[in-house]
N, C-alpha and C. Protein backbone atom coordinates (compact mmCIF):
# COMPACT_ATOMS: atom_id res chain seq x y z
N UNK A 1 10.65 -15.99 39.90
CA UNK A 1 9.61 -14.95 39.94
C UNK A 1 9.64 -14.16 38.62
N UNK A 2 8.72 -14.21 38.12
CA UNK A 2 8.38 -13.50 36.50
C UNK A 2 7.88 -12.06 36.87
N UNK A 3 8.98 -10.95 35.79
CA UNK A 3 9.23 -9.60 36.06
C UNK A 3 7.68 -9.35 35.42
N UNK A 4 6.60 -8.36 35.96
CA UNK A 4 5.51 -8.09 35.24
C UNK A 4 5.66 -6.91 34.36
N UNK A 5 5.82 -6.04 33.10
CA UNK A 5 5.91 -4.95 32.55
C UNK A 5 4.36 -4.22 32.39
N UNK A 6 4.14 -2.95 32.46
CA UNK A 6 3.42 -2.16 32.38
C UNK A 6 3.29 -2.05 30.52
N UNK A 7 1.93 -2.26 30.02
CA UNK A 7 1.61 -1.94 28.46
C UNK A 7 3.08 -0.55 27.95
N UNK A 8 2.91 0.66 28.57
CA UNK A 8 3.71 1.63 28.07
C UNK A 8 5.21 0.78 28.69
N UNK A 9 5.84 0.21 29.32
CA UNK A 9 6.85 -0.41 29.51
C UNK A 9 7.46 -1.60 28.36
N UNK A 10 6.22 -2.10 27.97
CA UNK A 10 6.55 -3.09 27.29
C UNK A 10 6.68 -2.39 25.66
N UNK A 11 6.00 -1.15 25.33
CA UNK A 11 5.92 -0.72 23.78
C UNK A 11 7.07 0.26 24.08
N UNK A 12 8.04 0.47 25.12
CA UNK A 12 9.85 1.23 25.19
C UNK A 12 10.56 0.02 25.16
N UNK A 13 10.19 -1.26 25.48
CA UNK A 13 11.14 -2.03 25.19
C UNK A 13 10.86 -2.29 23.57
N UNK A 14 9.93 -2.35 23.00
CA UNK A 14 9.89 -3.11 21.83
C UNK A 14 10.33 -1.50 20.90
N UNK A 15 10.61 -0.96 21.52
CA UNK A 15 10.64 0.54 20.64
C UNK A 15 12.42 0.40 19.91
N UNK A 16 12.83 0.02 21.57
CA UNK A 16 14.03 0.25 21.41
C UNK A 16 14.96 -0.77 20.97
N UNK A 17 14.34 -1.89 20.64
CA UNK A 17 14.50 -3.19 20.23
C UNK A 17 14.91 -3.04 18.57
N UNK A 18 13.67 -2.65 18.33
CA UNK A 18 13.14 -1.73 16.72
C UNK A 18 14.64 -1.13 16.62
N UNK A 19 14.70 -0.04 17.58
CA UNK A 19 15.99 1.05 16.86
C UNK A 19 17.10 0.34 16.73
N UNK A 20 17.08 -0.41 17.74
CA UNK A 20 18.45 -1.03 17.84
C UNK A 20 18.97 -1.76 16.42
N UNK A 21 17.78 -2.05 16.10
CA UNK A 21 17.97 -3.48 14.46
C UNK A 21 18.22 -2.51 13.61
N UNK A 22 17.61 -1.48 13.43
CA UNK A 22 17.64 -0.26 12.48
C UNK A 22 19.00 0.28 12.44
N UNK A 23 19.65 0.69 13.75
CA UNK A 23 21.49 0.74 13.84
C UNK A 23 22.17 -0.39 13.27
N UNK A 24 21.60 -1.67 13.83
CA UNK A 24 22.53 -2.77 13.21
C UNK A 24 22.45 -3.02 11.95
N UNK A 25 21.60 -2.45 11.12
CA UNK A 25 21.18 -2.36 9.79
C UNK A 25 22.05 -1.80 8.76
N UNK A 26 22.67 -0.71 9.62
CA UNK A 26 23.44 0.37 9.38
C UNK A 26 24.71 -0.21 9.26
N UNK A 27 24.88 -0.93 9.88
CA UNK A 27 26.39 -0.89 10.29
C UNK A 27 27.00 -2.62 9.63
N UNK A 28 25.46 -2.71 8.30
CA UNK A 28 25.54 -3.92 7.54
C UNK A 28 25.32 -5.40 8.62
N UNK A 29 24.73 -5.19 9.37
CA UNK A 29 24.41 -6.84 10.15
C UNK A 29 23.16 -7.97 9.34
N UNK A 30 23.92 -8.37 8.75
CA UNK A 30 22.75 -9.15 8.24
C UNK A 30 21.47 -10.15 8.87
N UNK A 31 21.92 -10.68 9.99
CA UNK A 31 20.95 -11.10 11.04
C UNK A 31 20.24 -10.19 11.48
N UNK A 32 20.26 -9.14 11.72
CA UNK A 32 19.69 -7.76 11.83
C UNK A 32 18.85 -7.53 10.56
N UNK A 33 19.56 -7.64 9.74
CA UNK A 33 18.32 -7.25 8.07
C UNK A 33 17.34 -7.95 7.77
N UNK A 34 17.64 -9.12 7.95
CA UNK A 34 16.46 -10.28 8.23
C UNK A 34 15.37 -10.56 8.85
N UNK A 35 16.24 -9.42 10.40
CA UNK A 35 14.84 -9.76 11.49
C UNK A 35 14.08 -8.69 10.67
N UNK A 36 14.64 -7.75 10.48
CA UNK A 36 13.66 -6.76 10.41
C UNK A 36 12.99 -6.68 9.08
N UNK A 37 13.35 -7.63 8.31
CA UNK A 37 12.86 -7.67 6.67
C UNK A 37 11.71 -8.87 7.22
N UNK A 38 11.30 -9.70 7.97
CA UNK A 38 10.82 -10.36 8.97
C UNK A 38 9.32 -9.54 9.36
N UNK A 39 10.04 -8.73 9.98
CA UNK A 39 8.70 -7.69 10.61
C UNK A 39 7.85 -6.98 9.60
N UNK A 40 8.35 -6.54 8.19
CA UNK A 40 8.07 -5.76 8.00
C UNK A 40 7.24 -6.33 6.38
N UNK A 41 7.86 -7.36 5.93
CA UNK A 41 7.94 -8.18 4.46
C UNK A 41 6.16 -7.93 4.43
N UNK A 42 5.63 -8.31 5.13
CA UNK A 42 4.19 -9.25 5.17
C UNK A 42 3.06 -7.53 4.98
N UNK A 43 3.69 -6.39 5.50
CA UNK A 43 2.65 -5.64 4.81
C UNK A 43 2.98 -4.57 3.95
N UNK A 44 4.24 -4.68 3.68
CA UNK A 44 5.07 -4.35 2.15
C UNK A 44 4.39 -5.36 1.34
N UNK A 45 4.56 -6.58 1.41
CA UNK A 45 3.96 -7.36 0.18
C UNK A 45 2.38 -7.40 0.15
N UNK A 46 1.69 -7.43 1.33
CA UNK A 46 0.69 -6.79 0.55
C UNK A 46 0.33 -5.23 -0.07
N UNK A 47 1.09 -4.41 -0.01
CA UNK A 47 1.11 -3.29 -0.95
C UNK A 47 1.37 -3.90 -2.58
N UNK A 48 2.47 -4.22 -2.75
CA UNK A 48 2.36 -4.65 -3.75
C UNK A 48 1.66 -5.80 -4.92
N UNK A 49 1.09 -6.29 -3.90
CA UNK A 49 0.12 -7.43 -4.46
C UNK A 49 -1.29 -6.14 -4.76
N UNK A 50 -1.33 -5.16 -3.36
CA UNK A 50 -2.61 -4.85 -4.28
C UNK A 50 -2.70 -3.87 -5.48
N UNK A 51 -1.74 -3.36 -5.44
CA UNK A 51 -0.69 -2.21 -6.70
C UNK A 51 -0.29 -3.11 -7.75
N UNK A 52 -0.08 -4.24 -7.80
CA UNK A 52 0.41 -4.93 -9.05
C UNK A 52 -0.44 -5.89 -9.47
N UNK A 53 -1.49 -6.34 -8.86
CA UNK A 53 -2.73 -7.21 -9.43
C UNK A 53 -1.70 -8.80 -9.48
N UNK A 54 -0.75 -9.18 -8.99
CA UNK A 54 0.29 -10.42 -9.65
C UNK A 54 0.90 -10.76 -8.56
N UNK A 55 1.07 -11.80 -8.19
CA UNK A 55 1.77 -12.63 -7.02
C UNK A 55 2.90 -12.64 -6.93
N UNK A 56 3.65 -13.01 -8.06
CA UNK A 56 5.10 -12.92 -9.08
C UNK A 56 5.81 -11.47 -8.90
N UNK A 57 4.96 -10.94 -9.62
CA UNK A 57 5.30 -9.83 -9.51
C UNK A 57 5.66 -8.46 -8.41
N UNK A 58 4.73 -9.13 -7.16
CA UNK A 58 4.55 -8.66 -5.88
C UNK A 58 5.70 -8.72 -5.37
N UNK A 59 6.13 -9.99 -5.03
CA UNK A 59 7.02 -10.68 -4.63
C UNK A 59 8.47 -10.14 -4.54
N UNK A 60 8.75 -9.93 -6.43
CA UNK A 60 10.14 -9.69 -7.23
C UNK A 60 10.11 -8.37 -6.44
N UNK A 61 8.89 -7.34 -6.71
CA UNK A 61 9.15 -5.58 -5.89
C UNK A 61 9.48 -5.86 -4.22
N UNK A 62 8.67 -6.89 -4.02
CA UNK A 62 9.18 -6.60 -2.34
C UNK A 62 10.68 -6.72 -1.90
N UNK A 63 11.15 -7.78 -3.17
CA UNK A 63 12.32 -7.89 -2.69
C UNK A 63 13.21 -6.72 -3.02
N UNK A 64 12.93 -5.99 -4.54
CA UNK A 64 13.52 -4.91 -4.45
C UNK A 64 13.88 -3.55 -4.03
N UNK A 65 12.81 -3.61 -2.89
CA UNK A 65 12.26 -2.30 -2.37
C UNK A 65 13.07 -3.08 -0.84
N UNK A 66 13.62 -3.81 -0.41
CA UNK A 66 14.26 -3.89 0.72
C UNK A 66 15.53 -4.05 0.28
N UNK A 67 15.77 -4.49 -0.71
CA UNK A 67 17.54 -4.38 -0.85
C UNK A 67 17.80 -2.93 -1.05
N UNK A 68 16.68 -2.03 -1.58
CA UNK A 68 17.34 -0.69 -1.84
C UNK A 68 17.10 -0.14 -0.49
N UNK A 69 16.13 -0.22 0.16
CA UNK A 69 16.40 0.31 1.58
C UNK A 69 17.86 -0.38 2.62
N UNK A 70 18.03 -1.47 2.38
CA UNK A 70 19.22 -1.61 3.12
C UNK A 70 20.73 -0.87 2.21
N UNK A 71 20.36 -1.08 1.45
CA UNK A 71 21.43 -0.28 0.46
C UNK A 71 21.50 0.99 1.02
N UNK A 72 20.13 1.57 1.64
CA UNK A 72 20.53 3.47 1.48
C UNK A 72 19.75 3.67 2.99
N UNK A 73 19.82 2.70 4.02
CA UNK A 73 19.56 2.83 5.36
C UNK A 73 20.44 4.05 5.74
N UNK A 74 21.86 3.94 5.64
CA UNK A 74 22.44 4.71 6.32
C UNK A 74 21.94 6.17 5.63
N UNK A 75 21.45 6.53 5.08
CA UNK A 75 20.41 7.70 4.98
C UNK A 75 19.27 8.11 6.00
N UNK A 76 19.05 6.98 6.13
CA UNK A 76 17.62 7.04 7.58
C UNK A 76 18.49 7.40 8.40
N UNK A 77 17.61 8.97 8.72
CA UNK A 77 18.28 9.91 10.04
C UNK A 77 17.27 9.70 10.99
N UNK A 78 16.35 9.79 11.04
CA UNK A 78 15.08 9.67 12.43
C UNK A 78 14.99 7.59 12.26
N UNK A 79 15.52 7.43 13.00
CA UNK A 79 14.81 5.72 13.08
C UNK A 79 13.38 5.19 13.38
N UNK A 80 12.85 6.37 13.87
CA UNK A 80 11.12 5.87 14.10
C UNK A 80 10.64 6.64 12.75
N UNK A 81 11.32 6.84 11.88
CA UNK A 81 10.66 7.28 10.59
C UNK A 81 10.29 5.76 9.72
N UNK A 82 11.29 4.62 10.16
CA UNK A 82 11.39 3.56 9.01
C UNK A 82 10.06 2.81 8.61
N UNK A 83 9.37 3.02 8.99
CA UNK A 83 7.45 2.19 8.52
C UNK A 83 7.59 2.88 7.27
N UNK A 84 7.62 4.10 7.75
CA UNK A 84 6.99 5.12 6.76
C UNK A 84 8.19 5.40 5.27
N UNK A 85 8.81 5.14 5.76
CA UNK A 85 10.03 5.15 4.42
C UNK A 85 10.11 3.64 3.65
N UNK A 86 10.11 2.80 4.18
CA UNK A 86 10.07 0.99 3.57
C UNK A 86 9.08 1.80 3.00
N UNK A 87 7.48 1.90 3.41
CA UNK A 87 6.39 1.91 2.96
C UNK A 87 7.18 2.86 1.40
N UNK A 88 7.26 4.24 1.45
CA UNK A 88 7.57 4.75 0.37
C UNK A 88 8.18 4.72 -0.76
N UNK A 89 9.27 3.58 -0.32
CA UNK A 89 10.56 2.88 -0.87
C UNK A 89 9.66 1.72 -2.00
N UNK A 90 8.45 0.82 -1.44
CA UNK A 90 8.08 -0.30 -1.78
C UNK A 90 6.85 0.35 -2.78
N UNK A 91 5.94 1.65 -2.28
CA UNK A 91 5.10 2.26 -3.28
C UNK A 91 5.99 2.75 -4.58
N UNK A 92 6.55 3.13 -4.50
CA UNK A 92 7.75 3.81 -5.40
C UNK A 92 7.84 2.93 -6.44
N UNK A 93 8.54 1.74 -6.19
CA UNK A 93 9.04 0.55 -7.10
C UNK A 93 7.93 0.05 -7.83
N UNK A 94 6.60 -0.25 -7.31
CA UNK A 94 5.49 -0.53 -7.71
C UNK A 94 4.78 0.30 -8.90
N UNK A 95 4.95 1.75 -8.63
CA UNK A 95 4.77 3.16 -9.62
C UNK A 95 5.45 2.68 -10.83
N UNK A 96 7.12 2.56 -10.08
CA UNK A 96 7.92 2.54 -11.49
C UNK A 96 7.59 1.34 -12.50
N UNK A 97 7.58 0.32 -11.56
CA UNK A 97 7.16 -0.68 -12.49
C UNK A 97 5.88 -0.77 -13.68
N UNK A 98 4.77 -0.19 -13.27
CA UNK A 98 3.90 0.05 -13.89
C UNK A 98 4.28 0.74 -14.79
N UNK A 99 4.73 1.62 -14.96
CA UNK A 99 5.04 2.61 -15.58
C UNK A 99 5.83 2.00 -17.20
N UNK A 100 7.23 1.52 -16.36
CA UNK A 100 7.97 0.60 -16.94
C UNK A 100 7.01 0.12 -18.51
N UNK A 101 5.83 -1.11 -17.85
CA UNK A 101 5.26 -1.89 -18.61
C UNK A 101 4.23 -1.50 -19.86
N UNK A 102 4.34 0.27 -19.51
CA UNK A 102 3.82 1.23 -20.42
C UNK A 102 1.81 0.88 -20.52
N UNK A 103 1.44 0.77 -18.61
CA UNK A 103 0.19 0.41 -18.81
C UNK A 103 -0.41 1.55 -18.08
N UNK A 104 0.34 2.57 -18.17
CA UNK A 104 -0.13 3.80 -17.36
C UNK A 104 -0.55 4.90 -17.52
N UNK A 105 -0.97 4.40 -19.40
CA UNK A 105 -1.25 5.27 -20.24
C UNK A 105 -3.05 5.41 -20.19
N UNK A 106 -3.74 6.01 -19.07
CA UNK A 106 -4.91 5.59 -19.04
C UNK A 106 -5.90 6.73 -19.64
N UNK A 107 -6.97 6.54 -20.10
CA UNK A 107 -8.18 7.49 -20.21
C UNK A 107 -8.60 8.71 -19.30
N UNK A 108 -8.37 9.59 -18.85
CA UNK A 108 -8.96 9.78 -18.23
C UNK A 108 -9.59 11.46 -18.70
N UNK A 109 -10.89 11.32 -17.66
CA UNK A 109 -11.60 12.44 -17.85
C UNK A 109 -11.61 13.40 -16.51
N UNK A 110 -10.96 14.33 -16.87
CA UNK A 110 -10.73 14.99 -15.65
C UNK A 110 -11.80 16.22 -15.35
N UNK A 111 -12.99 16.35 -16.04
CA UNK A 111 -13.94 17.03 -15.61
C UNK A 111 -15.18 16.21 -14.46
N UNK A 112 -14.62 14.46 -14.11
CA UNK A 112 -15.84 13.90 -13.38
C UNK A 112 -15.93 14.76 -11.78
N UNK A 113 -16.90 14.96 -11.60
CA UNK A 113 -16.45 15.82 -10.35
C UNK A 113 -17.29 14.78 -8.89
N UNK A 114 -15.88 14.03 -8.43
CA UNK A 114 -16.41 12.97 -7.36
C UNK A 114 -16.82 13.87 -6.37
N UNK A 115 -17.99 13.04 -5.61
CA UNK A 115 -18.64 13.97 -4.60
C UNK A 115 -17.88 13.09 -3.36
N UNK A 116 -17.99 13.87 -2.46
CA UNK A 116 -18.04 13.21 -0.91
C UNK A 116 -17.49 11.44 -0.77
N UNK A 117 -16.71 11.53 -1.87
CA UNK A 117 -15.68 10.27 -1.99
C UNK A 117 -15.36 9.58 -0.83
N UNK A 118 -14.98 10.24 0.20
CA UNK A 118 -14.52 9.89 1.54
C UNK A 118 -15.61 8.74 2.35
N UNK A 119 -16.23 9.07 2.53
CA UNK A 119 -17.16 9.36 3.79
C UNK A 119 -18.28 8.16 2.94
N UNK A 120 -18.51 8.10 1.70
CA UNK A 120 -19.16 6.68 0.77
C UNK A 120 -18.52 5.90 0.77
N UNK A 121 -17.41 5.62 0.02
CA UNK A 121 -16.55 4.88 0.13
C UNK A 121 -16.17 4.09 1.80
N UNK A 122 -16.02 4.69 2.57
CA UNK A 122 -15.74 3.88 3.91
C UNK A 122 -17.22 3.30 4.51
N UNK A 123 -18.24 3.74 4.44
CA UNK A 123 -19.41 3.19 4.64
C UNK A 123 -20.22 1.77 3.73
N UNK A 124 -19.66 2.17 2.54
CA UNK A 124 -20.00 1.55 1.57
C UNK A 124 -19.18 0.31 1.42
N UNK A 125 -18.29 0.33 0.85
CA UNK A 125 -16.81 -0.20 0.19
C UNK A 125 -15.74 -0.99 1.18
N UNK A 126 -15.57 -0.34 2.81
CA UNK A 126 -14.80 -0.89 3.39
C UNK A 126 -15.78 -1.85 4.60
N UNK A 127 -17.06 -1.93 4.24
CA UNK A 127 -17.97 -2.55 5.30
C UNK A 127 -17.89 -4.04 4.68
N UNK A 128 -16.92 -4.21 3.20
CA UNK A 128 -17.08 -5.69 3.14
C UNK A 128 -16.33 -6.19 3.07
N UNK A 129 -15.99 -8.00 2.86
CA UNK A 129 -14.79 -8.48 3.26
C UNK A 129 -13.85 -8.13 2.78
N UNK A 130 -12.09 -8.28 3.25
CA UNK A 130 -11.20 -8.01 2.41
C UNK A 130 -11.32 -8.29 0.97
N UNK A 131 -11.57 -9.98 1.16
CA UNK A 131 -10.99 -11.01 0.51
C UNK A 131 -12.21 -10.39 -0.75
N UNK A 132 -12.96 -10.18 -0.97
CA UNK A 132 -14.08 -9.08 -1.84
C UNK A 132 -13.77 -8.28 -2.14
N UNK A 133 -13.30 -7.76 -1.59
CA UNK A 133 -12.44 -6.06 -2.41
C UNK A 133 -11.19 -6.27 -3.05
N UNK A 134 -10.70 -7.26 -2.68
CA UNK A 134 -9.52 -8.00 -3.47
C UNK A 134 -9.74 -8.30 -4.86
N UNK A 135 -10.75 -9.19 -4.68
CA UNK A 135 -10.89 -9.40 -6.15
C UNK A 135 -11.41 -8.81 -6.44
N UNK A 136 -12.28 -7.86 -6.04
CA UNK A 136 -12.76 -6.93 -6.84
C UNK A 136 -12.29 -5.89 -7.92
N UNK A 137 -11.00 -5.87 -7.18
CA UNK A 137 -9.69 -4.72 -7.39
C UNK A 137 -9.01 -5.36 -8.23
N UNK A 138 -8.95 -6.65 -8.63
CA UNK A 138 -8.32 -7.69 -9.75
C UNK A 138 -8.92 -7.15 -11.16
N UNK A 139 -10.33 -6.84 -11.03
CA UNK A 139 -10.94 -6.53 -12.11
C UNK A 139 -11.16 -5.11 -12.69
N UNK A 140 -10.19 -3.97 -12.01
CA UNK A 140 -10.21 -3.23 -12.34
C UNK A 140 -9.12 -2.43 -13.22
N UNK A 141 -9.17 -1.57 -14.48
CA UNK A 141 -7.81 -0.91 -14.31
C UNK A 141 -6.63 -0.82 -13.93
N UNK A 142 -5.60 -0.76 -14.49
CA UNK A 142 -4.47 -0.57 -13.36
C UNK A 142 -4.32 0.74 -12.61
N UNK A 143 -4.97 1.90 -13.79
CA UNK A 143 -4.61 3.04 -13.50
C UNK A 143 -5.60 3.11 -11.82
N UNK A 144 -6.76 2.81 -12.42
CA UNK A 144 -7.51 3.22 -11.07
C UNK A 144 -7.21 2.36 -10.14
N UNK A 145 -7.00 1.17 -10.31
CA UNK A 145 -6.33 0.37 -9.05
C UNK A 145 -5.76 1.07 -8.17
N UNK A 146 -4.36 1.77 -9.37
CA UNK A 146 -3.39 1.80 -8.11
C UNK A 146 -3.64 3.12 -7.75
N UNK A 147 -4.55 4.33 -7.94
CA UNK A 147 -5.07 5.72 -7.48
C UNK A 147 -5.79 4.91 -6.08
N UNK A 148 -6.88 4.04 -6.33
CA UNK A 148 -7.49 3.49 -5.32
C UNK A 148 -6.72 3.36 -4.29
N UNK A 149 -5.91 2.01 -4.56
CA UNK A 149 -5.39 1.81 -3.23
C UNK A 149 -3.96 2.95 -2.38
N UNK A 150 -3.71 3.84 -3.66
CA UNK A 150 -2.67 4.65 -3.09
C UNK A 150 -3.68 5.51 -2.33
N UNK A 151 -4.91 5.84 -2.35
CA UNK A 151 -5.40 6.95 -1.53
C UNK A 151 -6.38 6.29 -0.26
N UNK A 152 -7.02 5.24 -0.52
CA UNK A 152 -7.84 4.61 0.59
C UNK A 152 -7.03 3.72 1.28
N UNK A 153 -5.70 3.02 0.99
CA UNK A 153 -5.65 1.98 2.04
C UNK A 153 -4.00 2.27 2.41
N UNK A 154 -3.00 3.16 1.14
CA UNK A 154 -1.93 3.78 2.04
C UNK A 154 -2.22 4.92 2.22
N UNK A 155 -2.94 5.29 2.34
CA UNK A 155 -3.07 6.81 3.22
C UNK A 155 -2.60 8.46 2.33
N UNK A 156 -2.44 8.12 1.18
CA UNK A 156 -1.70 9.32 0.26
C UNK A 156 -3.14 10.15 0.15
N UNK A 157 -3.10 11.81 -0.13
CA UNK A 157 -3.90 12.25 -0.80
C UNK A 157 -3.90 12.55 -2.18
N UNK A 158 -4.69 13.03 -2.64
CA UNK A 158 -4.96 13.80 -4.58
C UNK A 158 -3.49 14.07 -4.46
N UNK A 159 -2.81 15.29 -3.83
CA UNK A 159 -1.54 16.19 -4.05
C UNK A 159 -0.55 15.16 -4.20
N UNK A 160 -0.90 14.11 -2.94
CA UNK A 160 0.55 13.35 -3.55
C UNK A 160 0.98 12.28 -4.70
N UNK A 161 -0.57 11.54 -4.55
CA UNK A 161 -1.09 10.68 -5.61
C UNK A 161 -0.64 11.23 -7.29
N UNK A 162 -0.87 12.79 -7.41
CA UNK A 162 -0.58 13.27 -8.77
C UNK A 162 0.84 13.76 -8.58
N UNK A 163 1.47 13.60 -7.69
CA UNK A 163 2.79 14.03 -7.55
C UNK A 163 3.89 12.45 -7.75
N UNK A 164 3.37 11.43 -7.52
CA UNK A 164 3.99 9.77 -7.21
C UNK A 164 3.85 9.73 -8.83
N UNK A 165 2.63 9.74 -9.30
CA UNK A 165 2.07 8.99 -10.56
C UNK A 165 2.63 10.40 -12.00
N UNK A 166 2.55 11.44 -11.40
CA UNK A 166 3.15 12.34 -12.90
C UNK A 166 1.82 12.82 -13.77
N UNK A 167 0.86 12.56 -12.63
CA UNK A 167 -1.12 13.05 -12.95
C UNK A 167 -1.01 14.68 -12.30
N UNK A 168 -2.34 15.21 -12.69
CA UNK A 168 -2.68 16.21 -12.12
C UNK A 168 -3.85 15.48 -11.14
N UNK A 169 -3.93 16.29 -9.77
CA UNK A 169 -5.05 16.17 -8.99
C UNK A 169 -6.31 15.76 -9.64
N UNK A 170 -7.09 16.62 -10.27
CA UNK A 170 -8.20 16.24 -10.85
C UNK A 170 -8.25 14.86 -11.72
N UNK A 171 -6.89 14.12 -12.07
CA UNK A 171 -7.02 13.03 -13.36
C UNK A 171 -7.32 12.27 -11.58
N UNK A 172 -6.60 12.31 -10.42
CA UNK A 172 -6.22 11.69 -9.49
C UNK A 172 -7.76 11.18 -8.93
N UNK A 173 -8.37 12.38 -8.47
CA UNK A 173 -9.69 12.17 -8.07
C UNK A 173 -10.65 11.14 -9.17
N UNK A 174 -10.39 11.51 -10.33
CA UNK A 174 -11.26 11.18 -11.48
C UNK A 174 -11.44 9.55 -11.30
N UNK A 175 -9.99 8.91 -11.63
CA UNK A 175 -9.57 8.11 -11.11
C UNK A 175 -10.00 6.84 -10.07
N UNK A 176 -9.71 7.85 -9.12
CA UNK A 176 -10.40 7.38 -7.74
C UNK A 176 -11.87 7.23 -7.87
N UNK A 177 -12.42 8.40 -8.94
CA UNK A 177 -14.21 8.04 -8.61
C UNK A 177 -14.66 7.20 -9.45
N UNK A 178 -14.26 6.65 -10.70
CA UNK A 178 -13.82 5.55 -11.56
C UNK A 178 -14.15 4.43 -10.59
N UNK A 179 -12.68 4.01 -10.12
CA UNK A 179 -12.46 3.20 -9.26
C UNK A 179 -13.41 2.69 -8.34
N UNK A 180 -13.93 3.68 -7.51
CA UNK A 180 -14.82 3.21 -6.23
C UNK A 180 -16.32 3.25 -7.33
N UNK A 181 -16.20 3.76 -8.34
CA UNK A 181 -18.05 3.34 -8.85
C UNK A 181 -17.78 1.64 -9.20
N UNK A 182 -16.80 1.37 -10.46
CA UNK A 182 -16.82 -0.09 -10.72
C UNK A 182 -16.75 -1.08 -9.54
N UNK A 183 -15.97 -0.83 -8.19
CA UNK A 183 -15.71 -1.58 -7.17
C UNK A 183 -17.42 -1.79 -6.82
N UNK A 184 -17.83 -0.56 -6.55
CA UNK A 184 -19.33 -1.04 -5.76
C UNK A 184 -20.01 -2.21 -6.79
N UNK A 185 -19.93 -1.50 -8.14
CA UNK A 185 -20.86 -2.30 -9.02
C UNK A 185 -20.46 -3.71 -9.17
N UNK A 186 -19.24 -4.48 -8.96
CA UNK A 186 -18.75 -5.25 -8.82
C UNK A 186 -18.70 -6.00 -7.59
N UNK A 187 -18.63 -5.24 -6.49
CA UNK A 187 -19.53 -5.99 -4.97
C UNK A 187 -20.35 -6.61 -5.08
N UNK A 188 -21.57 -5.43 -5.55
CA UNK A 188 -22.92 -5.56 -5.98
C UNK A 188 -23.35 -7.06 -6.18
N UNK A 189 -22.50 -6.64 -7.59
CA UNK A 189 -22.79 -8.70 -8.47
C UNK A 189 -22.31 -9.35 -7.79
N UNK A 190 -21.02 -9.64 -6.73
CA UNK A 190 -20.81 -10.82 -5.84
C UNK A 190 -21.88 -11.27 -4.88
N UNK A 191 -22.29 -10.04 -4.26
CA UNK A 191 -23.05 -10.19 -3.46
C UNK A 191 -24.28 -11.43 -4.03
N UNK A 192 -25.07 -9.94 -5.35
CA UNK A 192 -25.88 -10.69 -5.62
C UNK A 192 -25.94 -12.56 -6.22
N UNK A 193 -24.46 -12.77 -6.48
CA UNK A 193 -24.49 -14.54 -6.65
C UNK A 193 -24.55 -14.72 -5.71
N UNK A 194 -23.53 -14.46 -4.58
CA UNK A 194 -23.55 -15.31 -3.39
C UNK A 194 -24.78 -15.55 -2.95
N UNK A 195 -26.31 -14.55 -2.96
CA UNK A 195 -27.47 -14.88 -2.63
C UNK A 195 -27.96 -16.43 -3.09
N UNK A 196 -27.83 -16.18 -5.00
CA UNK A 196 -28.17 -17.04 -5.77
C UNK A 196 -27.64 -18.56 -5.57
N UNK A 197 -26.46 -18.48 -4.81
CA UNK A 197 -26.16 -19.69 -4.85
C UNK A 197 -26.37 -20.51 -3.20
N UNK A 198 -27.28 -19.95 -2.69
CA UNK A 198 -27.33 -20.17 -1.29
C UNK A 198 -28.73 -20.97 -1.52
């Protein structure tokens, strides 16, 4: 006879499943680091694929952004904090790296004054395929790339964005409105081949 679990029954078992790997993490289990480098690899690496424009390069950060979290786990005091710390751990490395390669030296004009950024952008910009905004985002900047995706798709605002990157708010926004004008204009023209070639 097969035990039936209740939805909220089944997300306390998988909760505590989670913590449990997160202790064994701690206490150096490497079958434990695995599972959970397992769970977690696939949307760490796409952060860095879309922050680093490079496959190679994606790759090398993901791996470094989990050895330093297992390195400094036993720091993680709240265990339902860990999404959110990998996540920070793996943006981080990505920053530095850029940085590193001395391509972060960008233009910017910090008098553009983006309007209602929010609220266009998700109507506009996120109504089309990934796999389109991907490359779209190939063809842009690095600087605005990575303002882009640090504020629309991990969730950072201006304050923290100019606080990660070593910008002021306004270069941050600027940035960002950069970013989402070339992206549309660059939709735009996919779109318009894909017509052409139909």
């Amino acid at each position: 006879m097969s035990i039936k679990y209740s939805k909220a029954e089944v997300k306390n078992i998988q909760y505590d499943i989670h913590n449990k790997l997160i202790l064994q993490c701690k206490a150096g289990d490497r079958v434990a680091q695995n599972e959970l480098y397992k769970r977690y690899a696939g949307a760490m690496y796409n952060i860095c694929r879309r922050i680093m424009n490079d496959e190679d390069e994606a790759r090398d950060l993901l791996q470094d952004a989990f050895v330093e979290a297992f390195m400094k786990i036993h720091n993680l005091k709240e265990l339902s904090t860990f999404s959110a710390w990998i996540k920070r751990i793996t943006v981080n490395k990505c920053i530095n790296a850029i940085k590193k390669k001395r391509i972060f030296a960008i233009s910017i004009d910090e008098n553009v004054d983006p309007a209602d950024e929010d609220e266009f952008i998700d109507k506009e910009i996120i109504g089309h395929e990934a796999q389109a905004i991907m490359k779209a985002l190939e063809q842009i900047s690095d600087g605005c790339r990575t303002v882009f995706n640090l504020y629309l798709f991990e969730g950072y605002d201006h304050k923290e964005i100019s606080q990660i990157m070593g910008i002021s708010e306004s270069a941050s926004k600027s940035q960002y409105s950069k970013a989402k004008q070339k992206i549309r204009d660059l939709l735009e023209t996919q779109k318009f081949r894909s017509y052409g070639n139909k």
